[in-house]
Protein backbone atom coordinates (compact mmCIF):
# COMPACT_ATOMS: atom_id res chain seq x y z
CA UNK A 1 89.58 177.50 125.14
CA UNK A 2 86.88 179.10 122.66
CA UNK A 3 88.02 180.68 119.62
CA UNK A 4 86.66 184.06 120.84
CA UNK A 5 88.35 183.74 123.98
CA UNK A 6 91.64 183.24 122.56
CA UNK A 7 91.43 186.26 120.22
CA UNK A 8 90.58 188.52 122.57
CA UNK A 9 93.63 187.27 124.94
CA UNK A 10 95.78 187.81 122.00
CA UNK A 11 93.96 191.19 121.74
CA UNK A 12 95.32 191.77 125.08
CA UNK A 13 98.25 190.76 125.06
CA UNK A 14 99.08 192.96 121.57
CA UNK A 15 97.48 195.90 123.84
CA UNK A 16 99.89 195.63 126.53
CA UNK A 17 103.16 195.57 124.51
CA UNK A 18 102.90 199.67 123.51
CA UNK A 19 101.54 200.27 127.10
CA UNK A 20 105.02 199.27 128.52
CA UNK A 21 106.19 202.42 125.89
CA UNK A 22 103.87 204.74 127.07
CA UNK A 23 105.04 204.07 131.02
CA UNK A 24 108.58 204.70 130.44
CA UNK A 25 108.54 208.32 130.56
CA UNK A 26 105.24 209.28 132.02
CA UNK A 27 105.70 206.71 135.42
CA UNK A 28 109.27 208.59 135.96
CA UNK A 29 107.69 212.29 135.95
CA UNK A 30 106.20 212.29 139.74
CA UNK A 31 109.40 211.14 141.16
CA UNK A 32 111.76 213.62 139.55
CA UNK A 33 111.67 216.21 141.90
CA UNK A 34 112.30 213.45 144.51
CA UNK A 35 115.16 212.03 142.79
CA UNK A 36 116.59 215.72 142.23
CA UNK A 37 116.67 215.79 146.19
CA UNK A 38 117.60 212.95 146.90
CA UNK A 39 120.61 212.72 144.75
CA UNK A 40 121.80 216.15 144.37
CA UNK A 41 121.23 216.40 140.99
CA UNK A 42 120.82 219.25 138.57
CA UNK A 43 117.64 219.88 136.42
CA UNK A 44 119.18 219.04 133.77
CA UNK A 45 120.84 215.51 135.16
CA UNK A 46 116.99 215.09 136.14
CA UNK A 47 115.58 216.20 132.70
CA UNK A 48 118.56 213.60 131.07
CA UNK A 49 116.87 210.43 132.65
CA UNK A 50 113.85 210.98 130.23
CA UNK A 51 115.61 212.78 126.97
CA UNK A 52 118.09 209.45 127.32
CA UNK A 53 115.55 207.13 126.93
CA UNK A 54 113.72 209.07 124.60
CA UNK A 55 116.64 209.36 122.25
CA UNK A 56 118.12 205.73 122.45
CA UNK A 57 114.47 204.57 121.83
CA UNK A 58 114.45 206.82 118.45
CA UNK A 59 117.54 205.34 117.41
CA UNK A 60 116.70 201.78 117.57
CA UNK A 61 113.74 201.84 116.41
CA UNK A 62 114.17 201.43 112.92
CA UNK A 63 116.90 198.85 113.40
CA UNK A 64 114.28 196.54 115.56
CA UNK A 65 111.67 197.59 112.82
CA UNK A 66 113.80 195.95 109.95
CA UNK A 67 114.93 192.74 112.27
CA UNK A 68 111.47 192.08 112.58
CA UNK A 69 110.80 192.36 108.98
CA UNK A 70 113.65 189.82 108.85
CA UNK A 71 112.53 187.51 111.02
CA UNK A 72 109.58 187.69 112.95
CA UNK A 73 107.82 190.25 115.77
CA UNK A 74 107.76 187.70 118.60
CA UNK A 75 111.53 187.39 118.34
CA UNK A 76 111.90 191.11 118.93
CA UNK A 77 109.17 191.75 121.07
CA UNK A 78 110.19 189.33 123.84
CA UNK A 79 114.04 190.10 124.13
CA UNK A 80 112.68 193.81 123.85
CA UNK A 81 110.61 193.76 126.86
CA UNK A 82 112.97 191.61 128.90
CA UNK A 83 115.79 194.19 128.09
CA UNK A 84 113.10 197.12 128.94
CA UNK A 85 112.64 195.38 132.32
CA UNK A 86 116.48 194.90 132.82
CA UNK A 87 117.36 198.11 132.77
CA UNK A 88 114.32 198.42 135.46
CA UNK A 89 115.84 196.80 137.77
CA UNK A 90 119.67 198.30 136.96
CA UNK A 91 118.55 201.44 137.80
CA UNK A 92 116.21 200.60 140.45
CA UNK A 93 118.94 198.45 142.32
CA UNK A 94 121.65 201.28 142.08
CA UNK A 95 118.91 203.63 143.16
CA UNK A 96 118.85 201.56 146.38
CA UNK A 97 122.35 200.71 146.76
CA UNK A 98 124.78 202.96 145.61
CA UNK A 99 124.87 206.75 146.83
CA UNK A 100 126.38 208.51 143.68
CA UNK A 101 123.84 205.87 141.42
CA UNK A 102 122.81 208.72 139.02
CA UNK A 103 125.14 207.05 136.40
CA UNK A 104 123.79 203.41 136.69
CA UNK A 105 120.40 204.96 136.34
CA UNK A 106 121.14 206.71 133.51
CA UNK A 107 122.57 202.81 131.75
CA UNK A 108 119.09 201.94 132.88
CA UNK A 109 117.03 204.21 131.30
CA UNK A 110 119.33 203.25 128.03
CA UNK A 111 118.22 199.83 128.39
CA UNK A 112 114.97 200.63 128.67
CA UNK A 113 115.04 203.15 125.65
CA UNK A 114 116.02 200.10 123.46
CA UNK A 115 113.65 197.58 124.75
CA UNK A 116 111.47 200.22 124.26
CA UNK A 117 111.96 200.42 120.80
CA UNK A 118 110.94 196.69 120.23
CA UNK A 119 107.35 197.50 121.68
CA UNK A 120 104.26 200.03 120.53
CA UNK A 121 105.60 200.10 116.59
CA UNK A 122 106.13 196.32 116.34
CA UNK A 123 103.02 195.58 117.81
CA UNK A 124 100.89 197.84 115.28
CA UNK A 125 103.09 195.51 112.33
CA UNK A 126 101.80 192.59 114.79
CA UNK A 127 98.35 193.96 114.45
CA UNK A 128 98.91 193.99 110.68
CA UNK A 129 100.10 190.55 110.34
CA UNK A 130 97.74 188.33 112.88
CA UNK A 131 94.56 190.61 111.51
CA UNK A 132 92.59 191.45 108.53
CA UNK A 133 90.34 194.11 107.40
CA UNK A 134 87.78 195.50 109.58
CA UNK A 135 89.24 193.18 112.64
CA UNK A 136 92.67 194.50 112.03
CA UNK A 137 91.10 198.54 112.50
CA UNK A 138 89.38 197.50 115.60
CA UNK A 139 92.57 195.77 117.01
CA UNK A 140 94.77 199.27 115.94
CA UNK A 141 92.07 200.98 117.92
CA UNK A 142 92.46 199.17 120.92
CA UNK A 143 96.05 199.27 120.66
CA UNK A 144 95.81 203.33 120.12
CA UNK A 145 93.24 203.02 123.71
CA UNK A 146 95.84 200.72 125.22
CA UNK A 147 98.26 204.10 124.68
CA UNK A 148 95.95 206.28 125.95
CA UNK A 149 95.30 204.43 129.06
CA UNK A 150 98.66 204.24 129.65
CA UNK A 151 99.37 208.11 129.83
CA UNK A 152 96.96 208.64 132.03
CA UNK A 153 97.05 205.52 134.07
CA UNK A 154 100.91 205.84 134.37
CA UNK A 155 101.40 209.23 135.98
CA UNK A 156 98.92 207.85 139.15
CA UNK A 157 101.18 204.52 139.47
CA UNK A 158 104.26 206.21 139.80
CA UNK A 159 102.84 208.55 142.31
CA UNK A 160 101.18 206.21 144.30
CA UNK A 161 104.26 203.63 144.02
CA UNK A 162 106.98 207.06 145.45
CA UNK A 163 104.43 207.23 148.25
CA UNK A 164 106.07 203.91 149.54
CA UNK A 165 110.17 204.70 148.30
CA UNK A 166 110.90 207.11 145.14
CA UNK A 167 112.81 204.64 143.43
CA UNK A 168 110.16 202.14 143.35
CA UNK A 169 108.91 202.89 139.89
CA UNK A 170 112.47 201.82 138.59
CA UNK A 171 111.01 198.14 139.87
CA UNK A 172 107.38 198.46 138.59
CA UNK A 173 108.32 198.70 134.90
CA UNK A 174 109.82 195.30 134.93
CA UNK A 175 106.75 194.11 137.14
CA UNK A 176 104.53 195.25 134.13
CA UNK A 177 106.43 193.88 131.37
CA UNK A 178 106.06 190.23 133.20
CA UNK A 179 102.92 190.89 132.58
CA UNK A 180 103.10 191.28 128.88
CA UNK A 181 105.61 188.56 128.12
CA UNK A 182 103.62 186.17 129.63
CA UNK A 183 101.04 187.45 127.51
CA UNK A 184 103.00 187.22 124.38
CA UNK A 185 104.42 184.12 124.70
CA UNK A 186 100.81 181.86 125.83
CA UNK A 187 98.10 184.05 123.46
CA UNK A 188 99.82 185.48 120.27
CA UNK A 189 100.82 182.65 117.60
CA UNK A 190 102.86 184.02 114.89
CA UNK A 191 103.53 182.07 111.74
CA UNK A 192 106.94 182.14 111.60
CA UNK A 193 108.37 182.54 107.90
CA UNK A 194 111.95 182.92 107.06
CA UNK A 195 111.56 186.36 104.61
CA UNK A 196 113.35 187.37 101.97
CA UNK A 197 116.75 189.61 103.17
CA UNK A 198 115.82 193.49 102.29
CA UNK A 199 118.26 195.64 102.26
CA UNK A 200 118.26 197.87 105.59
């Protein structure tokens, strides 16, 4: 494989990591209503599936920013993304299973709001670390696009995906972060260095 080739499948790869951020929220929105219906919820049971990941994902984020100043972003990253596609399939699963599943969704969306935490901000320090000067403000851009896309690319999947069954986002988010582990793991080579402890 070219040189050229491989950066810009590391360029990828780095792009989809904050995408899988940008879809937790967003992808959920068309199917509220549904899931309101469905399981007799309240608005604000419904509007508690998005602050919970929203809140859980503010709290760990500086706590998965520090670990990967400890150690490295590949070794956050990865667990972070299978953990965001974990609680996928939690909630997805009790969405199919269980008839009172509101609470297993909401552990779900938890999960997800801490693997979410280990995505878009470590991959900008990725950015920073694998790339240098002018490269390094080109990758941030497409990073920033990759972000973009995914708010308005997100919205249409979910819709289009609770044409077929409402809770079949809850199993597309995991589907998508396949996608960007794979990624990770084959196309973005980190020198790992053991760093100096900082204090948190």
């Amino acid at each position: 494989m070219s040189k050229t080739k491989h950066i810009g499948l590391t360029i990828a790869a780095i792009g989809s990591i904050p995408l899988i951020m940008t879809l937790g929220n967003s992808m959920l929105v068309p199917i509220l209503p549904k899931m309101k219906s469905e399981l007799h919820l309240s608005q604000f049971q419904v509007s508690l599936t998005i602050t919970i990941f929203s809140v859980v994902a503010a709290m760990f984020i500086p706590i998965l920013g520090y670990l990967s100043d400890r150690f490295n972003r590949k070794m956050i990253i990865l667990p972070s993304l299978f953990i965001y596609g974990i609680g996928g399939l939690i909630a997805g699963f009790a969405a199919m299973s269980f008839p009172n599943s509101y609470f297993w969704i909401l552990i779900g969306r938890a999960l997800q709001g801490i693997g979410a935490a280990g995505t878009a901000p470590i991959a900008m320090a990725l950015t920073g670390d694998l790339f240098k000067g002018s490269q390094e403000s080109k990758v941030l851009g497409i990073v920033e696009a990759s972000n973009g896309f995914g708010k308005v690319l997100s919205p249409i999947v979910g819709s289009l995906v609770a044409l077929l069954i409402w809770y079949g986002v809850f199993f597309a988010f995991p589907a998508f972060c396949i996608i960007s582990i794979l990624l990770t793991i084959f196309f973005v080579k980190e020198n790992v260095k053991k760093k100096a402890p900082m204090p948190f």
